[in-house]
Protein backbone atom coordinates (compact mmCIF):
# COMPACT_ATOMS: atom_id res chain seq x y z
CA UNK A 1 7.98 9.29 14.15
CA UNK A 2 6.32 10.11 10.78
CA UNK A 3 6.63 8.80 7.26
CA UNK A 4 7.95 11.37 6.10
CA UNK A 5 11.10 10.87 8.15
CA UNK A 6 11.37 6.71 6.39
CA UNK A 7 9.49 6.83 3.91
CA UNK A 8 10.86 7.00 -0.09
CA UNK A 9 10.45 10.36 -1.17
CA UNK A 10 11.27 9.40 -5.22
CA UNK A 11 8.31 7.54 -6.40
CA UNK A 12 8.27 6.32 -9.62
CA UNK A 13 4.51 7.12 -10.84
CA UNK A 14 2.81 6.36 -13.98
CA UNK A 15 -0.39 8.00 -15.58
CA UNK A 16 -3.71 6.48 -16.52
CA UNK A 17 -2.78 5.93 -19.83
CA UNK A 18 0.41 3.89 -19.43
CA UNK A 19 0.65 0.58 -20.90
CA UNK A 20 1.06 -2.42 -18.41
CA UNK A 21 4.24 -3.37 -20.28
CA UNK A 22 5.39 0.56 -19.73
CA UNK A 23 3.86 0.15 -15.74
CA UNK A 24 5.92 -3.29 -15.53
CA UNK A 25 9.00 -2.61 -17.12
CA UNK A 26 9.39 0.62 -14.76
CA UNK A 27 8.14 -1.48 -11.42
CA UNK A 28 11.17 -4.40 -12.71
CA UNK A 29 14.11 -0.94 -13.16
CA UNK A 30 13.20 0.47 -9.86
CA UNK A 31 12.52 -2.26 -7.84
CA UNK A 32 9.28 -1.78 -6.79
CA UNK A 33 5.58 -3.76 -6.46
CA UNK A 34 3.49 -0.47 -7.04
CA UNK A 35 3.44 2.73 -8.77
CA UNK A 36 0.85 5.66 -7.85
CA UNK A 37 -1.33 6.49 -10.75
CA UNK A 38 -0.77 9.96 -11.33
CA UNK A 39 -2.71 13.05 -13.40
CA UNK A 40 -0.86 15.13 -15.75
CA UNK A 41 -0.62 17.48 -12.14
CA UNK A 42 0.84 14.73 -10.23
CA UNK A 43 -2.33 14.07 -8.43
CA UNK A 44 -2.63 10.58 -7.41
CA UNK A 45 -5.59 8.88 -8.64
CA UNK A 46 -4.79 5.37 -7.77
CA UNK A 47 -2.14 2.92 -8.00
CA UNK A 48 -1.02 -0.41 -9.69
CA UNK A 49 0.60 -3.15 -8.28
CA UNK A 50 2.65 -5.72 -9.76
CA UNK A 51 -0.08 -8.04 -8.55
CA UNK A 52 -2.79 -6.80 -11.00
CA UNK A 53 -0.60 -6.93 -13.74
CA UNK A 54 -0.25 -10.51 -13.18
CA UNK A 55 -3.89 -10.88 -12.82
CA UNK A 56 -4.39 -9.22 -15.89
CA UNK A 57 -2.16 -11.33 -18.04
CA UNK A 58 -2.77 -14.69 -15.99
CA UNK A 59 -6.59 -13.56 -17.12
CA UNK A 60 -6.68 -11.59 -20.20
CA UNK A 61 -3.21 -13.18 -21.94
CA UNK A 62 -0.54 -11.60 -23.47
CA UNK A 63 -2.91 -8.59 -24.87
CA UNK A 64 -2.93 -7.71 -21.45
CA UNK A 65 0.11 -5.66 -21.67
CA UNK A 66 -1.02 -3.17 -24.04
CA UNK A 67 -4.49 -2.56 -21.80
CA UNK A 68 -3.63 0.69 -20.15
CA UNK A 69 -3.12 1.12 -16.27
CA UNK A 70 -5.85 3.03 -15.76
CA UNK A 71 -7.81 0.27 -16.45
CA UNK A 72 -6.46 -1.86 -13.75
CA UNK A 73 -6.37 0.68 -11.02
CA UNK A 74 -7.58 -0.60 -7.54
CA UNK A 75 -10.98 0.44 -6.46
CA UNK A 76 -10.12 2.37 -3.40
CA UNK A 77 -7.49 4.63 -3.14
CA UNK A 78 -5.79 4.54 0.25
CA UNK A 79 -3.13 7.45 1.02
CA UNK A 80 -1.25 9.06 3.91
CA UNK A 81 1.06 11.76 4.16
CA UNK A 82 4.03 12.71 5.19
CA UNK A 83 3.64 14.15 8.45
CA UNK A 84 1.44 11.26 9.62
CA UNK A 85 2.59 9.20 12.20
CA UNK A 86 4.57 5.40 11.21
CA UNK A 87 2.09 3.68 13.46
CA UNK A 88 -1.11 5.38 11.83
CA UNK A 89 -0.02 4.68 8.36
CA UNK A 90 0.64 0.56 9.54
CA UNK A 91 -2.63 0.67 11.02
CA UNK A 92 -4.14 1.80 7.75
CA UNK A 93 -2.18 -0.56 6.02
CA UNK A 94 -3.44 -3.59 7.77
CA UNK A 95 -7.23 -2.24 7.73
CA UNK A 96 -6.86 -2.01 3.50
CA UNK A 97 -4.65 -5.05 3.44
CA UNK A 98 -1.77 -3.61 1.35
CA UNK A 99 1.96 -3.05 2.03
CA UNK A 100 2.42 0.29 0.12
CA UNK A 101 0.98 3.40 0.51
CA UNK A 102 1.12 6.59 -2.14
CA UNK A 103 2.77 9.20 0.11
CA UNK A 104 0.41 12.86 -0.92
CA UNK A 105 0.91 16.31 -0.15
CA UNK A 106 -1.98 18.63 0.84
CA UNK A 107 -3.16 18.80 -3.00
CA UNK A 108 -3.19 15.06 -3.45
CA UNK A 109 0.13 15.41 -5.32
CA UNK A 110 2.90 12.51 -4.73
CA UNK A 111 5.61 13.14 -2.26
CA UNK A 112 7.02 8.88 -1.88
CA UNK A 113 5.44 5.83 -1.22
CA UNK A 114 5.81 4.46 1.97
CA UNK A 115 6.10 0.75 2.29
CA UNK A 116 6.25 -1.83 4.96
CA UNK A 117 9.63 -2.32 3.99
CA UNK A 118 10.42 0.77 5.23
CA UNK A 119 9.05 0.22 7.99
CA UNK A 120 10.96 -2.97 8.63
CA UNK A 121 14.25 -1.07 7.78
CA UNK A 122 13.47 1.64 10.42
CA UNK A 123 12.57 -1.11 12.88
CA UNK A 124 15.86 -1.04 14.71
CA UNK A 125 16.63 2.27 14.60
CA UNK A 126 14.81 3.70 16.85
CA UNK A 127 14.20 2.32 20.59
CA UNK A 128 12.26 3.35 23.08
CA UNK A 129 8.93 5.47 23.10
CA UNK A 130 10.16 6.87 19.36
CA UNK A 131 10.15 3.30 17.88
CA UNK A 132 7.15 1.78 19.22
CA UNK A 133 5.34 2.81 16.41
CA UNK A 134 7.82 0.47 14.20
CA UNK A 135 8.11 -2.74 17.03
CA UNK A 136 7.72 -6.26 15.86
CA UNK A 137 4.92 -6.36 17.42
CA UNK A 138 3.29 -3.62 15.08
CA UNK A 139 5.03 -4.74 12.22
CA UNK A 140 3.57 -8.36 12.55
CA UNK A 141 0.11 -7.34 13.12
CA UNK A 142 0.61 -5.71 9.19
CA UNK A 143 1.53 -8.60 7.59
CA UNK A 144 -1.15 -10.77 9.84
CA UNK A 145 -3.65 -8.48 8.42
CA UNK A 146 -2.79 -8.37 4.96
CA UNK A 147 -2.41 -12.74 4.84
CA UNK A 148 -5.73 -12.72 7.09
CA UNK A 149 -8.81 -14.14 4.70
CA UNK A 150 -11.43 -11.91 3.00
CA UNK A 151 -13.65 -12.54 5.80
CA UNK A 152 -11.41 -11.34 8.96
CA UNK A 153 -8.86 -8.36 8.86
CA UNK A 154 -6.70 -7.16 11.88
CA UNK A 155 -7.80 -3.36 12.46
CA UNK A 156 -5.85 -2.19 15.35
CA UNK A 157 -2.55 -2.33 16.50
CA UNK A 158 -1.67 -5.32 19.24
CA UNK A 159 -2.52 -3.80 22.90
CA UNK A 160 -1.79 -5.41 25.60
CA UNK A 161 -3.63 -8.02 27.48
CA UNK A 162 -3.76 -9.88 31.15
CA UNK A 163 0.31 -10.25 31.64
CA UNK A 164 1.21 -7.84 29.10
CA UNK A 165 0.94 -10.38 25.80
CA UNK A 166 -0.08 -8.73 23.04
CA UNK A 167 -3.58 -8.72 21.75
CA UNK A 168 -5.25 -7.72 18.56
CA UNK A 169 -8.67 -6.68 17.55
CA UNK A 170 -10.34 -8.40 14.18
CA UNK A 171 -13.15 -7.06 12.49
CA UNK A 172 -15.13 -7.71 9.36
CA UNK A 173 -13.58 -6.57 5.82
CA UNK A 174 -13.86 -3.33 4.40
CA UNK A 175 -16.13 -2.34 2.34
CA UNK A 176 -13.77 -1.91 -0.30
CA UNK A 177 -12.87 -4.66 -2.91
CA UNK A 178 -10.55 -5.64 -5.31
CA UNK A 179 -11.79 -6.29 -8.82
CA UNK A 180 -12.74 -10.03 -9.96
CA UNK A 181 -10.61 -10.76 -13.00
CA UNK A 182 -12.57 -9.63 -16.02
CA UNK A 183 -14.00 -6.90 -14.46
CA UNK A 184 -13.20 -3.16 -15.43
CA UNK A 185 -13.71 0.04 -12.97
CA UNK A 186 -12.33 3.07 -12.04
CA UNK A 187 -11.12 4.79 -8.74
């Protein structure tokens, strides 16, 4: 199964240069934790979550909301597309610790966003081989990752072990971070 075939394919996006009050108000009328950053092309060049707008104002005050998105952006960009396969795109999200991921074309333009609540909406569909990729099992091991502490992230999806229990894999955290609050950076 790929994303394409759950994922949302009508992102709302913002650019670099939208206010946080813009970025929140459109995140609060669509129902949604993250918009892609996009170029005037549509390229995505990061993305915003309602999470670092909080941080922003919880830090900076109510000035925070006219500081521009851009400025907020998280420091690693992590995609997939739409022909990638469910269970590659969970794995990626529990490596990275996030629950959405910008959904790009072959130019790095933005098809959807695919989130682990689609992934939890899909869950029952499909049985089988065809939904293995969206089992409980694989679905848990997300969310384990992304509570997991700084220091320990689950990295592969649960395999099974003596009696056919369910194992997973930790490893150390990527070498990617989030920003501390105060500090500025760019994709």
């Amino acid at each position: 199964m790929t994303v394409g075939e759950i994922c949302s394919g009508s992102a709302r996006v913002c650019q670099a240069d939208t206010k946080l009050a813009e970025a929140a108000k459109t995140m609060w009328d669509a129902d949604c934790g993250m918009l892609p950053v996009v170029d005037r092309d549509r390229k995505v060049t990061g993305a915003i979550t309602d999470r670092d707008i909080c941080l922003a104002i919880a830090t900076r005050g109510a000035k925070a909301l006219e500081q521009r998105a851009g400025d907020h952006v998280q420091l690693k960009l992590v995609t997939c597309t739409a022909d990638e396969e469910v269970g590659a795109a969970l794995k990626k999200m529990a490596k990275h610790q996030v629950r959405r991921l910008p959904v790009v074309d072959a130019d790095g333009r933005i098809a959807g966003v695919f989130s682990l609540h689609d992934a939890v909406r899909q869950s029952g569909r499909f049985m089988g081989p065809r939904g293995a990729e969206v089992s409980p099992d694989a679905l848990i091991l997300v969310l384990q990752a992304i509570g997991e502490s700084p220091d320990r992230v689950v990295t592969a999806a649960p395999e099974p072990r003596a009696g056919g229990k369910p194992g997973t894999r930790i490893a150390g955290r990527p070498t990617s971070r989030r920003m501390k609050p105060g500090e500025q950076g760019k994709p």
